[in-house]
N, C-alpha and C. Protein backbone atom coordinates (compact mmCIF):
# COMPACT_ATOMS: atom_id res chain seq x y z
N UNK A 1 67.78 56.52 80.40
CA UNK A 1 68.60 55.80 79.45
C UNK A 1 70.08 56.07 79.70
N UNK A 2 70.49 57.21 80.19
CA UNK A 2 71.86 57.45 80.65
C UNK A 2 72.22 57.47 81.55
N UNK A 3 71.37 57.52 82.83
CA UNK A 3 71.27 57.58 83.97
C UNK A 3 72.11 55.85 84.42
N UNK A 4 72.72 55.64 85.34
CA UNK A 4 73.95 54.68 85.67
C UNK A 4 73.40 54.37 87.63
N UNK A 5 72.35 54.12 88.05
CA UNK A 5 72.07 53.89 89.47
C UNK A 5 72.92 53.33 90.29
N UNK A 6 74.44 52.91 90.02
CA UNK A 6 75.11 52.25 90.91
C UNK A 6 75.83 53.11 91.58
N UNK A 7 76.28 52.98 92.61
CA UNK A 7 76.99 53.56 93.92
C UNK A 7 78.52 54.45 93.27
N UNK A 8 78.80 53.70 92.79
CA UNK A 8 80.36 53.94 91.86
C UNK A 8 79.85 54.98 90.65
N UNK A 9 79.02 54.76 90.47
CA UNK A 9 79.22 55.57 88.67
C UNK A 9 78.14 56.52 88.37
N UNK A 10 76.93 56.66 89.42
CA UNK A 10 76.12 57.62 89.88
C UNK A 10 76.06 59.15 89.81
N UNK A 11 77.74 59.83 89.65
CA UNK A 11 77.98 60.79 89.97
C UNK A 11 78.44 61.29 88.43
N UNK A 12 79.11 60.46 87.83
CA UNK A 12 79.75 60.28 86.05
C UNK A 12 78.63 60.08 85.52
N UNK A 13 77.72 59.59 85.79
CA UNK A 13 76.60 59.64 85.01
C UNK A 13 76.00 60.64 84.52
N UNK A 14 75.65 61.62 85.79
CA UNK A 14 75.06 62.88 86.22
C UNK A 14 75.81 63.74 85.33
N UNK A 15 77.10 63.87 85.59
CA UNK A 15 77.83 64.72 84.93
C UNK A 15 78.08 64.36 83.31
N UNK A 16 77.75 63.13 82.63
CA UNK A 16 77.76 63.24 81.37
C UNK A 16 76.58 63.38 80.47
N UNK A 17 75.63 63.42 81.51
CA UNK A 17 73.88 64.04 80.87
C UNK A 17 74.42 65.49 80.98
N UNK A 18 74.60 65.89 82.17
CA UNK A 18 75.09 67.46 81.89
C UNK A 18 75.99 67.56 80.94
N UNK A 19 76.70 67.64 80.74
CA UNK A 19 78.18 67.75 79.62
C UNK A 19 77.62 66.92 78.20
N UNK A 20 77.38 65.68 77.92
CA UNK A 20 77.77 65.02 76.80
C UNK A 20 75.82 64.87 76.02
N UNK A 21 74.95 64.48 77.00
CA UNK A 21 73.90 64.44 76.23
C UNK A 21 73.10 66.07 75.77
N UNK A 22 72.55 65.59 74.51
CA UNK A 22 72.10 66.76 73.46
C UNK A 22 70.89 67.45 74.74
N UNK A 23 70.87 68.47 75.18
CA UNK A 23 69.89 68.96 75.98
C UNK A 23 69.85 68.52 77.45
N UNK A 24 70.71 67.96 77.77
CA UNK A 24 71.14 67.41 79.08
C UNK A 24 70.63 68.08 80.34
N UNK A 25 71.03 69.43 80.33
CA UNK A 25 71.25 70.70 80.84
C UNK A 25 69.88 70.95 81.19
N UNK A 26 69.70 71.03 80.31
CA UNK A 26 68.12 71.36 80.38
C UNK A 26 66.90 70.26 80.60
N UNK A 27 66.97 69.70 80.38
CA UNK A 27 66.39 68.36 80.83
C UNK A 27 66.85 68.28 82.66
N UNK A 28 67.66 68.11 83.09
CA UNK A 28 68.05 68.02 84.57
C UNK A 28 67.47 69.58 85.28
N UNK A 29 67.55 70.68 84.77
CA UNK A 29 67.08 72.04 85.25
C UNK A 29 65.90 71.83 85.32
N UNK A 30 65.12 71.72 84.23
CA UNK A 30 63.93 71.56 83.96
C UNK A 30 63.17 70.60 85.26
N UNK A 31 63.36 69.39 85.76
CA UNK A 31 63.42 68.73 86.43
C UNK A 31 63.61 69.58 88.26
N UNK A 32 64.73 70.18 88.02
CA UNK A 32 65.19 70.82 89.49
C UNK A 32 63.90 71.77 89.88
N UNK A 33 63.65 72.29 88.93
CA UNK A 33 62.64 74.09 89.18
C UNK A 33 61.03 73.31 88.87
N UNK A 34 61.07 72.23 87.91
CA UNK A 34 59.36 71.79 88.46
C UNK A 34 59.54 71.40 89.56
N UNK A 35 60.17 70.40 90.49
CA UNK A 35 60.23 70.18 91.02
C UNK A 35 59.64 71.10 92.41
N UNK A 36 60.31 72.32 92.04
CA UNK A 36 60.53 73.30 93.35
C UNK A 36 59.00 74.07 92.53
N UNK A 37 58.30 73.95 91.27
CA UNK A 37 57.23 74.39 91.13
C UNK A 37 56.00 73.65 91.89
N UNK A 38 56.02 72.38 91.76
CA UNK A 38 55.09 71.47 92.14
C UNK A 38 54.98 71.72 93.70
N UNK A 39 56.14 72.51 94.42
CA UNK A 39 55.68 72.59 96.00
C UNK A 39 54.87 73.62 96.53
N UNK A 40 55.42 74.82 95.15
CA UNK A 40 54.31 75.83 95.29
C UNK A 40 53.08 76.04 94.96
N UNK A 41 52.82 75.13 94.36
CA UNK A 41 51.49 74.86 94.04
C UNK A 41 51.06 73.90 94.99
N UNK A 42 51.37 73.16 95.36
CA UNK A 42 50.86 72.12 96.82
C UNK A 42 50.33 73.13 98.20
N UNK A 43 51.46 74.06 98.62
CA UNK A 43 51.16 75.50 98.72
C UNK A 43 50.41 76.13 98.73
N UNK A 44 50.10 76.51 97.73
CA UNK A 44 49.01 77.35 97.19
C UNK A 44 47.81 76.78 97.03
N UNK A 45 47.72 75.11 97.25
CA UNK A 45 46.55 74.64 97.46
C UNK A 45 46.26 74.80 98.42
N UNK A 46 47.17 74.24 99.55
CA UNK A 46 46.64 74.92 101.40
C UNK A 46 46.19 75.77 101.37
N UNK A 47 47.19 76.94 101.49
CA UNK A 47 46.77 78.11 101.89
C UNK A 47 45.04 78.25 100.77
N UNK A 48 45.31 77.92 99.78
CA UNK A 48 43.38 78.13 99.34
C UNK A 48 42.61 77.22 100.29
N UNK A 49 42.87 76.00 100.06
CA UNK A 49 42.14 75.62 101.09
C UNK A 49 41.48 76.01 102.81
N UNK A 50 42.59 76.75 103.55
CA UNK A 50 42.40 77.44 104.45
C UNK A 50 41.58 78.58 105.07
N UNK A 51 41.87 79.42 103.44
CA UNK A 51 41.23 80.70 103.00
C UNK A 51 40.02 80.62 103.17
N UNK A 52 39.39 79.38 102.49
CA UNK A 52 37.32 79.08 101.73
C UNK A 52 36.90 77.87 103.12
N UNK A 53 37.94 77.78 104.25
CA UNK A 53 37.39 77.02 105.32
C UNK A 53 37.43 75.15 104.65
N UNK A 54 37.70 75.20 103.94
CA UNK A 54 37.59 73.22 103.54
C UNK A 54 37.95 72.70 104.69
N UNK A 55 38.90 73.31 105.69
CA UNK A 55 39.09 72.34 106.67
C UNK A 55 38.00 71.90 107.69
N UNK A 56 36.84 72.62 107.74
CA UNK A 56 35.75 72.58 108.47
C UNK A 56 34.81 71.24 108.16
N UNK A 57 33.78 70.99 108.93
CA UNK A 57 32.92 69.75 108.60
C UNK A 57 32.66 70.01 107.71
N UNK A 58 32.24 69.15 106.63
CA UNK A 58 32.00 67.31 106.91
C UNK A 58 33.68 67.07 105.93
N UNK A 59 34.41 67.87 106.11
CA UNK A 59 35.58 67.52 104.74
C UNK A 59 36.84 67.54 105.74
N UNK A 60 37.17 67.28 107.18
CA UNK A 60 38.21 66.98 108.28
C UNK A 60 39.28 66.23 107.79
N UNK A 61 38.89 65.39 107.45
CA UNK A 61 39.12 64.01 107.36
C UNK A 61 40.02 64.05 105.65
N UNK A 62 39.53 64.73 104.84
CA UNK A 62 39.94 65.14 103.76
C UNK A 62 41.18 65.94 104.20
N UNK A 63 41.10 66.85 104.87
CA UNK A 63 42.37 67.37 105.29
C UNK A 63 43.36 67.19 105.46
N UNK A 64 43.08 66.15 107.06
CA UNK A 64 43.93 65.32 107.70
C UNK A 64 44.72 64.87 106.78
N UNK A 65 44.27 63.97 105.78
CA UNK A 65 45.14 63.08 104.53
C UNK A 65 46.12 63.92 104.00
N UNK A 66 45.38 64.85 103.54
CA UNK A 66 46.26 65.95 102.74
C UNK A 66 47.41 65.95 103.20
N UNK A 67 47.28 66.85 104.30
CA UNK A 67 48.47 67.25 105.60
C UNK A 67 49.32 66.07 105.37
N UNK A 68 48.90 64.42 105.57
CA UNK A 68 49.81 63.64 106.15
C UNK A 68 50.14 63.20 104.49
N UNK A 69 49.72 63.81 103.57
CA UNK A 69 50.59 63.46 101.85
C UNK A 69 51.41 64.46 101.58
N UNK A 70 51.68 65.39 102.22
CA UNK A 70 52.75 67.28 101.98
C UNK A 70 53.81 66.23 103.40
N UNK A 71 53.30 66.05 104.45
CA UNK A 71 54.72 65.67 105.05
C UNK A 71 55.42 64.24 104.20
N UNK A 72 54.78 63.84 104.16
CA UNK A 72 55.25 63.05 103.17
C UNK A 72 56.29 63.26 102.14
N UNK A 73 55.31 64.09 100.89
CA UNK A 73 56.30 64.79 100.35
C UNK A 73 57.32 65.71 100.77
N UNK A 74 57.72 66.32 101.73
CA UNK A 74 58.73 66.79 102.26
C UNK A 74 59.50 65.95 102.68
N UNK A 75 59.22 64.94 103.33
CA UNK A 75 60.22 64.16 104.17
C UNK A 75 60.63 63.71 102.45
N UNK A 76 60.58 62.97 101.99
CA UNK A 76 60.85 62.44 100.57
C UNK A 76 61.76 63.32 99.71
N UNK A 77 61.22 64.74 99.76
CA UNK A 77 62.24 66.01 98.95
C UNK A 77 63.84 66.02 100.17
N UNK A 78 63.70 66.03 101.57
CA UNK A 78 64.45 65.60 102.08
C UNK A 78 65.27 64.74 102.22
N UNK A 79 65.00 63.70 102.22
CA UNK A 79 65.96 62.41 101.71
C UNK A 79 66.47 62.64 100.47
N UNK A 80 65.91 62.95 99.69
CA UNK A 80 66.34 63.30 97.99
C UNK A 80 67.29 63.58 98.28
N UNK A 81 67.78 64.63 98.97
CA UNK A 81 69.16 65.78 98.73
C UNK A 81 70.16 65.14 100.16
N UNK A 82 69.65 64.87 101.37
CA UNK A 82 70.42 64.44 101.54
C UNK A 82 70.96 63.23 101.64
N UNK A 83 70.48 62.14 101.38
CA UNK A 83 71.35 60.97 101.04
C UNK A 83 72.19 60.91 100.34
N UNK A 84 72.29 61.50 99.28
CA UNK A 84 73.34 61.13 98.07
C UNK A 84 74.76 61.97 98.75
């Protein structure tokens, strides 16, 4: 609702959710650190997965996907930060 997507005003936007809206602050933090929660748990699904063998037959193929939905999401957390 406060958020402003245009090229020009993108940045004033940002900064008046931080500064001017009631909980702003926290709402955008909140956002930053799930963010960086949701990878450790993606994470922590591999490495379980690894641990109990899932990557083995008949579930390969299950894997494979996985793998190619985490680069995914990385390349994506990547662009995030640096485009803007």
């Amino acid at each position: 609702m406060y958020y402003t997507p245009h090229i020009d005003m993108a940045g004033a936007s940002i900064e008046h959710i931080l500064r001017d809206v009631y909980l702003g602050w926290l709402l955008w933090s909140a956002h930053a650190n799930g963010a960086s929660m949701f990878f450790i748990a993606v994470y922590l699904h591999m490495f379980r997965s690894i641990a109990v063998c899932s990557t083995s037959s008949p579930r390969e193929m299950v894997w494979c996907i996985g793998v190619i939905i985490v680069l995914l999401m990385i390349a994506t957390a990547f662009l995030g930060y640096v485009l803007p």
